[in-house]
C-alpha atoms as a PDB file:
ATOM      1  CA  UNK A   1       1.811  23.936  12.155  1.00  0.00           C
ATOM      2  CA  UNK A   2       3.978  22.583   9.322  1.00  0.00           C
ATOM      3  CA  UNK A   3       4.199  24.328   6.434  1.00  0.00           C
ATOM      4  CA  UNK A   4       5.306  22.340   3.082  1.00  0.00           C
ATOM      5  CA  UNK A   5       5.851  23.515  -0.384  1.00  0.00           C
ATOM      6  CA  UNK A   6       3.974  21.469  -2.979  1.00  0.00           C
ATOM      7  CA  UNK A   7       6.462  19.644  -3.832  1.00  0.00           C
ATOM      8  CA  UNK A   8       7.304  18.540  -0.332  1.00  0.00           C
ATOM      9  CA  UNK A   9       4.234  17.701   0.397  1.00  0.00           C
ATOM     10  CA  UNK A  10       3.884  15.323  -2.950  1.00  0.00           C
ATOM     11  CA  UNK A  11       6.890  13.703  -1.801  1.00  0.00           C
ATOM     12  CA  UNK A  12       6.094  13.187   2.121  1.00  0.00           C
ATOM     13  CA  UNK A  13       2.175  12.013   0.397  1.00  0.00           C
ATOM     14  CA  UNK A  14       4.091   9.668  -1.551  1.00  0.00           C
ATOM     15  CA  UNK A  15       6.420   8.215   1.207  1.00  0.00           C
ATOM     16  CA  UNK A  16       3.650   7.508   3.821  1.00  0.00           C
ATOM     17  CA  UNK A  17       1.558   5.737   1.395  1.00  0.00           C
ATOM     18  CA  UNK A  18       4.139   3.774   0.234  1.00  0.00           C
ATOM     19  CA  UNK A  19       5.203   2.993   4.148  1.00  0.00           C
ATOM     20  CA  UNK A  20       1.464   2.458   5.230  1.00  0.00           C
ATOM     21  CA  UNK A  21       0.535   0.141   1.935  1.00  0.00           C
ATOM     22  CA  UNK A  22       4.060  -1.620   2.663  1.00  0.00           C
ATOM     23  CA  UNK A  23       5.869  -0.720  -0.640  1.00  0.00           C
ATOM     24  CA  UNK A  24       9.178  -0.053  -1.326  1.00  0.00           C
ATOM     25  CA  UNK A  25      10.575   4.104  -0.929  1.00  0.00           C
ATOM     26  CA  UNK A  26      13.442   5.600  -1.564  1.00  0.00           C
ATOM     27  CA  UNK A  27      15.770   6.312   1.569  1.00  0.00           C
ATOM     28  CA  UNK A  28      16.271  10.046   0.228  1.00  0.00           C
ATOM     29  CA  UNK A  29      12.481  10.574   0.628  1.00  0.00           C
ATOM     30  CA  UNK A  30      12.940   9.643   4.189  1.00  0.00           C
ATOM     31  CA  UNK A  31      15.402  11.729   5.022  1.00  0.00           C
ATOM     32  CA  UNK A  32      13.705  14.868   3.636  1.00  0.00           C
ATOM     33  CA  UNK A  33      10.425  13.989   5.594  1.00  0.00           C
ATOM     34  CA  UNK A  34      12.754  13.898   8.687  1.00  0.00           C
ATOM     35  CA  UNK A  35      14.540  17.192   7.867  1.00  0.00           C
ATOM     36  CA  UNK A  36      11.291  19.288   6.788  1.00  0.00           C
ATOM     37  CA  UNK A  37       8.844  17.608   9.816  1.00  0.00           C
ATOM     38  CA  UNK A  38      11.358  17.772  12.350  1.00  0.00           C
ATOM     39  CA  UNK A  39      10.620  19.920  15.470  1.00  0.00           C
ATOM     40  CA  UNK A  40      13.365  22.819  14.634  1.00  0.00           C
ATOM     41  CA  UNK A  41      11.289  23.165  11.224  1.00  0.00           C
ATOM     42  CA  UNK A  42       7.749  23.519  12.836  1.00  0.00           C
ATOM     43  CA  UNK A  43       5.916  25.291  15.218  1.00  0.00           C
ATOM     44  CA  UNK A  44       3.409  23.128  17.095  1.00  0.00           C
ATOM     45  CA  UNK A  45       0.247  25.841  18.075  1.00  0.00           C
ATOM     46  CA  UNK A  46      -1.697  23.238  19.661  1.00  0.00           C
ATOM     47  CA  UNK A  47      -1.103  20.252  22.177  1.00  0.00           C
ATOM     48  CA  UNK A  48      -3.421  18.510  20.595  1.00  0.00           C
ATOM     49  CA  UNK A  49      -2.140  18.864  17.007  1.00  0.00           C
ATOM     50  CA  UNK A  50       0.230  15.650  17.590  1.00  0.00           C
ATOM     51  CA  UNK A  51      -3.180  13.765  18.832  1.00  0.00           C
ATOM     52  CA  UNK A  52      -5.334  14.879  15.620  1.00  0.00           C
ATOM     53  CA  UNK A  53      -2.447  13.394  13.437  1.00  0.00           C
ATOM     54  CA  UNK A  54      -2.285  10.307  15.119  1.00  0.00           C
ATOM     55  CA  UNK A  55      -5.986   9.852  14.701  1.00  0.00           C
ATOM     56  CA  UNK A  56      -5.532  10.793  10.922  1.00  0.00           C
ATOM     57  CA  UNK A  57      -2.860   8.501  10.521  1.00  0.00           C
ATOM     58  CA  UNK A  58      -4.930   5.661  12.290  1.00  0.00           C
ATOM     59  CA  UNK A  59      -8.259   6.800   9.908  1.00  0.00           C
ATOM     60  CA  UNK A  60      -5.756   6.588   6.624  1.00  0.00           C
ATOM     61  CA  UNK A  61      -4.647   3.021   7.525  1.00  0.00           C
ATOM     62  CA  UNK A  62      -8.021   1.804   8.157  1.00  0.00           C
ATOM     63  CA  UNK A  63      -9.097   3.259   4.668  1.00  0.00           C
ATOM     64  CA  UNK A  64      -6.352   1.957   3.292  1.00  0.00           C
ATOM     65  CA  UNK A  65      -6.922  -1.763   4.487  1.00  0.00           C
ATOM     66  CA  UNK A  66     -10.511  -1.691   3.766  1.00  0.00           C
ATOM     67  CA  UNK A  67      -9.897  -1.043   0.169  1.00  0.00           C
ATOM     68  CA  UNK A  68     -11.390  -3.259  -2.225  1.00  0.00           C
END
């Protein structure tokens, strides 16, 4: 489970859609993801968690592209 404070989890909102619509981001932002999602900063209770977010990420990208 990770476990971000609001304001990290603005930020890490803010970098992935900016990644996933192709925009520009500010190398600082990546950097923080890295540090507060990296595996000495979370405890994975489920195998399956990384699955799930690989489907969400795949179900945010297809929203994303079928925007009007």
């Amino acid at each position: 489970m990770i476990v971000l404070t609001d304001e990290q989890a603005n930020a890490v909102h803010r970098l992935l859609t900016s990644v996933l619509l192709n925009e520009s981001y500010q190398i600082s932002d990546v950097e923080n993801a890295i540090l507060w999602l990296s595996p000495e900063n979370r405890q994975i209770l489920c195998p399956f968690d990384s699955l799930w977010s690989k489907n969400l990420a795949q179900e945010i990208v297809n929203e994303l592209r079928n925007r009007p």
